[in-house]
C-alpha atoms as a PDB file:
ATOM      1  CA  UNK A   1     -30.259  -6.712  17.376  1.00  0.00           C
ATOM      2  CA  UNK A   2     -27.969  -4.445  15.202  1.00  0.00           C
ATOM      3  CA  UNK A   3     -27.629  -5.775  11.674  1.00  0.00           C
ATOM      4  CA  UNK A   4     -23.917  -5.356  11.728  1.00  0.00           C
ATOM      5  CA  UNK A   5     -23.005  -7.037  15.042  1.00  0.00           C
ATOM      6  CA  UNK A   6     -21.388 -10.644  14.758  1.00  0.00           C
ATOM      7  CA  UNK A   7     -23.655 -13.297  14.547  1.00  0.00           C
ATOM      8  CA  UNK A   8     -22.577 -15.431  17.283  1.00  0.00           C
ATOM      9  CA  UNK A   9     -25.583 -17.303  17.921  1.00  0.00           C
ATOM     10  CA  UNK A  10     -25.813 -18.672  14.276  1.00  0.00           C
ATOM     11  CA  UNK A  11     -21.680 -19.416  14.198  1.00  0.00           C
ATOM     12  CA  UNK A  12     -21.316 -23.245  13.010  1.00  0.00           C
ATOM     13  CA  UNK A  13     -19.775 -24.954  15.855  1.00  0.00           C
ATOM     14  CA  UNK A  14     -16.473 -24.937  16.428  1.00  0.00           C
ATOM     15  CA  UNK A  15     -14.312 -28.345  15.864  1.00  0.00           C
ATOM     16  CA  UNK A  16     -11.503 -25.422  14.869  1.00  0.00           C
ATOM     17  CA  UNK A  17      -8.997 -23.459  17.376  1.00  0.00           C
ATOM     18  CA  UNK A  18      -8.282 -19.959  15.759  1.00  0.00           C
ATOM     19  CA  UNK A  19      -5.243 -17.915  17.548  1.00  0.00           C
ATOM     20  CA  UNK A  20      -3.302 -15.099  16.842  1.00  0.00           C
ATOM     21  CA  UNK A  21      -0.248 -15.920  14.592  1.00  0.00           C
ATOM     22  CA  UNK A  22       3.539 -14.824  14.951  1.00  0.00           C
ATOM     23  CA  UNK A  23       6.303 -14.717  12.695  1.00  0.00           C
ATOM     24  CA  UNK A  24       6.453 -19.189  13.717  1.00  0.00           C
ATOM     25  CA  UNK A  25       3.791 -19.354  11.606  1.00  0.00           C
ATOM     26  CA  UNK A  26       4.705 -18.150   8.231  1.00  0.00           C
ATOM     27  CA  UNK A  27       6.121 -21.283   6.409  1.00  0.00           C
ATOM     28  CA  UNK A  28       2.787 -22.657   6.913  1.00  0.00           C
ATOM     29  CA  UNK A  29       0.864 -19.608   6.407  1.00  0.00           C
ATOM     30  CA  UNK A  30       3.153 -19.255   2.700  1.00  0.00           C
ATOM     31  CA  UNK A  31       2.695 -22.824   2.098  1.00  0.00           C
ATOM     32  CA  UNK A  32      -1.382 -22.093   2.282  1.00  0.00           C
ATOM     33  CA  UNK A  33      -1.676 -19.003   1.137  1.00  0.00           C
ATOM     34  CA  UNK A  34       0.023 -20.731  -2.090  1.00  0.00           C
ATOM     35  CA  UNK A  35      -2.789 -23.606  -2.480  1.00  0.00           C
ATOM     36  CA  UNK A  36      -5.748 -21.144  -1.408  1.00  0.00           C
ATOM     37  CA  UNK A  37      -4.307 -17.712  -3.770  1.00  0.00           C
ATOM     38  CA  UNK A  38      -2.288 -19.284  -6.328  1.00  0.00           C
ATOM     39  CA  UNK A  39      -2.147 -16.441  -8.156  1.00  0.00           C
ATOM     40  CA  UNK A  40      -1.611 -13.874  -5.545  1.00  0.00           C
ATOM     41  CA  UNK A  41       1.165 -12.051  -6.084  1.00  0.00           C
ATOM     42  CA  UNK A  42       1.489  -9.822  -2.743  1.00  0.00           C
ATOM     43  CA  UNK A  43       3.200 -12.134   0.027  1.00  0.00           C
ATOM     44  CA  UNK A  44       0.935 -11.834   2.900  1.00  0.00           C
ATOM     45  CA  UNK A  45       2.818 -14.409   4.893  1.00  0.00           C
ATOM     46  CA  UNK A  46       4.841 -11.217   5.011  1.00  0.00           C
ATOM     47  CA  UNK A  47       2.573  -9.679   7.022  1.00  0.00           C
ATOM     48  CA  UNK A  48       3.730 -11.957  10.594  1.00  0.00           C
ATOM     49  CA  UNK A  49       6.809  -9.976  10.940  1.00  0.00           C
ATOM     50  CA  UNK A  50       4.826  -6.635  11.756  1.00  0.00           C
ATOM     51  CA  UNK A  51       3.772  -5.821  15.342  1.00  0.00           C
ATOM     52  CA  UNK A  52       0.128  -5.080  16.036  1.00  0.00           C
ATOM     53  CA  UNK A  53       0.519  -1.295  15.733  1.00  0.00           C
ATOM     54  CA  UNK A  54       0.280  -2.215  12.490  1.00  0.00           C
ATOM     55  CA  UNK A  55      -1.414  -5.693  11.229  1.00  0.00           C
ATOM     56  CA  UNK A  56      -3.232  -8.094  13.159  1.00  0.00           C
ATOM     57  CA  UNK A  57      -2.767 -11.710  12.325  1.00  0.00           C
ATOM     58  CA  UNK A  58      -4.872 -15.029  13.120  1.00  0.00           C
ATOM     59  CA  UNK A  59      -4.294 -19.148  12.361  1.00  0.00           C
ATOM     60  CA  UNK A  60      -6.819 -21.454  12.061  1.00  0.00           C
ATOM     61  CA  UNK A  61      -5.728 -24.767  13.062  1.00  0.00           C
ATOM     62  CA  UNK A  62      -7.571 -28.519  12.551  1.00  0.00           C
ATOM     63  CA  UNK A  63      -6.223 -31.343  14.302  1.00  0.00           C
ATOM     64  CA  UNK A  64      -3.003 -29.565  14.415  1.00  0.00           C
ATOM     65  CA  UNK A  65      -2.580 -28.375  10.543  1.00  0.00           C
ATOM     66  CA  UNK A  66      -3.161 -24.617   9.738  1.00  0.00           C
ATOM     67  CA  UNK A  67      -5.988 -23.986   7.808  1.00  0.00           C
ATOM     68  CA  UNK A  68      -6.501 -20.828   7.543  1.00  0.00           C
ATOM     69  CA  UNK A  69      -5.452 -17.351   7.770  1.00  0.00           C
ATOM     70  CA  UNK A  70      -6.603 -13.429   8.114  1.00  0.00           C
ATOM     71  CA  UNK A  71      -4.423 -10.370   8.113  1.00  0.00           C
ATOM     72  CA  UNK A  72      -5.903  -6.927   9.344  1.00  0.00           C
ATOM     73  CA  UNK A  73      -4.412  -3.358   8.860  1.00  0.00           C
ATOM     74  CA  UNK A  74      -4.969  -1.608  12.084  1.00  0.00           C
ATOM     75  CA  UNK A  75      -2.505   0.987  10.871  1.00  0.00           C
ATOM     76  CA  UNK A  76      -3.963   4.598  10.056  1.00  0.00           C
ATOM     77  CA  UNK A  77      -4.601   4.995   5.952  1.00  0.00           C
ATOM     78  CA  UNK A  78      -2.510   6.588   3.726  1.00  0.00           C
ATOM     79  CA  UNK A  79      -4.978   9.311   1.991  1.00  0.00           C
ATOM     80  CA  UNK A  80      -2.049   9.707  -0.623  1.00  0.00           C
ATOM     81  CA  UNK A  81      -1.913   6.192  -1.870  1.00  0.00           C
ATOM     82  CA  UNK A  82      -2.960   4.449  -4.711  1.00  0.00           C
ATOM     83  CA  UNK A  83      -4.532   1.759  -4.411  1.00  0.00           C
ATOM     84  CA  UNK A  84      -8.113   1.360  -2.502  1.00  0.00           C
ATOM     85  CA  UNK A  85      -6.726  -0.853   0.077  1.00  0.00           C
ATOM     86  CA  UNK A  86      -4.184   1.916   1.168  1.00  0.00           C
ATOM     87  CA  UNK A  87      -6.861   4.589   1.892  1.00  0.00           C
ATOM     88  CA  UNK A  88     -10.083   2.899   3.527  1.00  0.00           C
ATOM     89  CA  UNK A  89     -10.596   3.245   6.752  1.00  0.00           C
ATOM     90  CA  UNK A  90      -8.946   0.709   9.377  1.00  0.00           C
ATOM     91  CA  UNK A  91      -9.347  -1.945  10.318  1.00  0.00           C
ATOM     92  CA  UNK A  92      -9.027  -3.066   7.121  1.00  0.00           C
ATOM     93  CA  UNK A  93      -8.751  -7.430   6.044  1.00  0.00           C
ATOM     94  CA  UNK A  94      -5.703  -7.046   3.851  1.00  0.00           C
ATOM     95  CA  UNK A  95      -6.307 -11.427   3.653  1.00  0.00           C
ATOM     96  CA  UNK A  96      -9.054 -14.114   4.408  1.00  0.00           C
ATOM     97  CA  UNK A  97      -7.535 -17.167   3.236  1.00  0.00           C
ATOM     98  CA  UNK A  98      -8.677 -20.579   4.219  1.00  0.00           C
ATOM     99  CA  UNK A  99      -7.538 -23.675   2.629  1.00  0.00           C
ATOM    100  CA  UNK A 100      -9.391 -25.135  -0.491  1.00  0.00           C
ATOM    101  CA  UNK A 101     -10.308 -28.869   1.561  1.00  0.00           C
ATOM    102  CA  UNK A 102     -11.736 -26.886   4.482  1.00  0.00           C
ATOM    103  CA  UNK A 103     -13.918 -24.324   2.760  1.00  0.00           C
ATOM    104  CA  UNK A 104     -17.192 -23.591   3.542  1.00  0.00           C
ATOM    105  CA  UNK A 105     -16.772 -24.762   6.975  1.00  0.00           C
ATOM    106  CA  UNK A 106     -17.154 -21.710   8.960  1.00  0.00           C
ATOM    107  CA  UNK A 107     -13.429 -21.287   9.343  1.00  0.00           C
ATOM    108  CA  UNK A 108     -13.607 -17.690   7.381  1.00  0.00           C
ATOM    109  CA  UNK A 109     -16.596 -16.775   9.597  1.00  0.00           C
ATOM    110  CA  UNK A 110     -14.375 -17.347  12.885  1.00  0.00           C
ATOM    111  CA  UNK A 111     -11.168 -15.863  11.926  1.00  0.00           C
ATOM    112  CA  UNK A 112     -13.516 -12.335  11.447  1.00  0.00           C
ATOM    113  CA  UNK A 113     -15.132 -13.086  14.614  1.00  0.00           C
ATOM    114  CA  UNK A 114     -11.586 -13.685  16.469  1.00  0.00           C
ATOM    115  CA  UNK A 115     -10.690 -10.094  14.718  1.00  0.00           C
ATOM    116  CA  UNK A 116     -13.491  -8.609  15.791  1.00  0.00           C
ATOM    117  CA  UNK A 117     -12.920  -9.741  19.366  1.00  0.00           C
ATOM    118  CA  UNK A 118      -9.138  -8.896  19.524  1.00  0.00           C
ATOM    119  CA  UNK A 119      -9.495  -5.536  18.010  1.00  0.00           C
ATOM    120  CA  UNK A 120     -10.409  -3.694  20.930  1.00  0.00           C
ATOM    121  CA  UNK A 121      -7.563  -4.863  22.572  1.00  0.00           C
ATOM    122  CA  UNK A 122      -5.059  -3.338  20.776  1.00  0.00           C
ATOM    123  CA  UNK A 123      -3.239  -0.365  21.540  1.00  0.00           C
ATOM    124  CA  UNK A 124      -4.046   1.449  17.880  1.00  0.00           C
ATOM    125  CA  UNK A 125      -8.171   0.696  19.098  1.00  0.00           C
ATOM    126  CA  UNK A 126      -9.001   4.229  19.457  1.00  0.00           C
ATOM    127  CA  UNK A 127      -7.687   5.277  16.498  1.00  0.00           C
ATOM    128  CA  UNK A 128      -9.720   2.699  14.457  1.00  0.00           C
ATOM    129  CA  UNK A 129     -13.016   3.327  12.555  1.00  0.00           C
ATOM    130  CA  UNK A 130     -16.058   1.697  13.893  1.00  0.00           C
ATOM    131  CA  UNK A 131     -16.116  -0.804  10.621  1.00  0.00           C
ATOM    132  CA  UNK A 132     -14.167  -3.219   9.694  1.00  0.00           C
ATOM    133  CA  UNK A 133     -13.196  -3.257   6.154  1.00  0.00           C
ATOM    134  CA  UNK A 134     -12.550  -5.307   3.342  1.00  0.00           C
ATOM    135  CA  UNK A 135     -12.526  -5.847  -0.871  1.00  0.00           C
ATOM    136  CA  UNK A 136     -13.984  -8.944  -2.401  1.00  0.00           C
ATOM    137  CA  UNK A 137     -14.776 -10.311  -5.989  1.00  0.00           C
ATOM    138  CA  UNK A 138     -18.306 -10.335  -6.899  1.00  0.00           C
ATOM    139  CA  UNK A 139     -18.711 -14.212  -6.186  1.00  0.00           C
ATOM    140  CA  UNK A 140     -17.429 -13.610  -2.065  1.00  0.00           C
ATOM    141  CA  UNK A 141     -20.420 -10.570  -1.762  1.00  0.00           C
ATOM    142  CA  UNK A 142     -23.305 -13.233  -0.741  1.00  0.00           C
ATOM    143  CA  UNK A 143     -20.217 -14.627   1.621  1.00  0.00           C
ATOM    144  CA  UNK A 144     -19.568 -11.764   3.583  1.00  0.00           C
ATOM    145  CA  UNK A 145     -23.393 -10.320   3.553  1.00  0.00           C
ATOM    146  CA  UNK A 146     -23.943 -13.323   5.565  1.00  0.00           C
ATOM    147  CA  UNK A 147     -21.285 -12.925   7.566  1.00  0.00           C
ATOM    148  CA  UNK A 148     -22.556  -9.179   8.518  1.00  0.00           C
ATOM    149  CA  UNK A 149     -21.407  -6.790   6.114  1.00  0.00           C
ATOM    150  CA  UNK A 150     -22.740  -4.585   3.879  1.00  0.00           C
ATOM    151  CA  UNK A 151     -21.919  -3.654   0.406  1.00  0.00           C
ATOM    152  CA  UNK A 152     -20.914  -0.768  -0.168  1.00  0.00           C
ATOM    153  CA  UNK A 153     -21.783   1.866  -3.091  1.00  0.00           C
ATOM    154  CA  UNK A 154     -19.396   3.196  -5.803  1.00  0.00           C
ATOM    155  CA  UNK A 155     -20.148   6.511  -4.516  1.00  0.00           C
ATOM    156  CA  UNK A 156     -19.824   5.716  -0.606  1.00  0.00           C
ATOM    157  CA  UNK A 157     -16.252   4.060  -1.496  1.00  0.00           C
ATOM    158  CA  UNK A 158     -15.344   7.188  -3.371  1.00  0.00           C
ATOM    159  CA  UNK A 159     -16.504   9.178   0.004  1.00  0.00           C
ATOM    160  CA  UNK A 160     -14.113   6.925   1.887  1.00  0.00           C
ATOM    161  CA  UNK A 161     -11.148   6.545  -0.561  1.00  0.00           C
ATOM    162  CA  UNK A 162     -11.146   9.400  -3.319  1.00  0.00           C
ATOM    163  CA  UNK A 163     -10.810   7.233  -5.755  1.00  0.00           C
ATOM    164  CA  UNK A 164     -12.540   5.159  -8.123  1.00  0.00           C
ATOM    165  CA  UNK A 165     -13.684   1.405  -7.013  1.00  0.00           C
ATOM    166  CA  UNK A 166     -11.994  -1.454  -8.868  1.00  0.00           C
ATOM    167  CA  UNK A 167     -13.303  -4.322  -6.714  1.00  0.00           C
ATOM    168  CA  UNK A 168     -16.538  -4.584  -4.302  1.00  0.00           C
ATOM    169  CA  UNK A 169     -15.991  -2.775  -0.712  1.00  0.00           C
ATOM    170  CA  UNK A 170     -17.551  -4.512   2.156  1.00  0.00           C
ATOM    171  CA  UNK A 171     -17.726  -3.015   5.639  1.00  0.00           C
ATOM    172  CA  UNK A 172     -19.195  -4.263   9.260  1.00  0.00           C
ATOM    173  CA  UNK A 173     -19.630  -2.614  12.307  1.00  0.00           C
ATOM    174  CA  UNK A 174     -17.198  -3.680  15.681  1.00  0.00           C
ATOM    175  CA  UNK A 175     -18.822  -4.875  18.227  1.00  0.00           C
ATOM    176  CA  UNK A 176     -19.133  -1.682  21.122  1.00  0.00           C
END
């Protein structure tokens, strides 16, 4: 079994729906993006008004509330920008958000695993990388090891970005 492909067999089961989100969805994707990131200051809700050229969006929903939320760049990097974010590869998880009174519930686990499913449906597919990309603070590494990805080095973020790391760089593979 490849160390990087989603670990479906081990997903918690799932008393969750996850869909993709449209622009309906932002007051409650704002309202919980508030509770979960207080002190975000980039409005990710934002994000539901782009097409899928460019992001790729997904709800979680229990018993009808949304609970949580993931936003992916699937547009091609900008190798001029400056921040990290702007020059990794794509697909890149701009936003895993899920809400404080329904964390560690496997909710974050199937929002990637809905990702990694639609991805190869879009359009922008064959332009992507084969990883799927993302930043985290040192307390979210154990998080995403488990939930296939690998940390990546100083050194192998400066081969991917050209510039110096300011946050922990996580990658997994897509599924073929």
């Amino acid at each position: 079994m490849d160390a990087h492909a989603p670990d479906v067999a081990n997903a918690p089961p799932n008393p969750h729906i996850v869909r993709r989100a449209g622009l309906q969805d932002h007051p409650d994707v704002a309202r919980l993006l508030d509770e979960a990131l207080p002190n975000e200051p980039y409005r990710y809700a934002d994000n539901l008004a782009w097409d899928e050229s460019f992001v790729l969006n997904h709800v979680a929903l229990s018993e009808g509330r949304l609970v949580g939320y993931i936003t992916v760049l699937v547009s091609p990097p900008d190798p001029r920008g400056h921040a990290l974010w702007q020059r990794l590869p794509r697909p890149y998880v701009g936003c895993l958000a899920v809400k404080p009174s329904h964390q560690r519930q496997g909710i974050g686990h199937r929002l990637i695993n809905a990702t990694l499913a639609a991805l190869p449906t879009l359009p922008v597919a064959p332009g992507l990388s084969g990883h799927l990309y993302l930043e985290c603070a040192d307390a979210l590494v154990p998080v995403y090891r488990r939930m296939g990805f690998e940390h990546l080095l100083p050194a192998q973020i400066l081969a991917l970005a050209g510039m110096p790391a300011r946050a922990n760089a996580m990658r997994r593979a897509l599924p073929p």
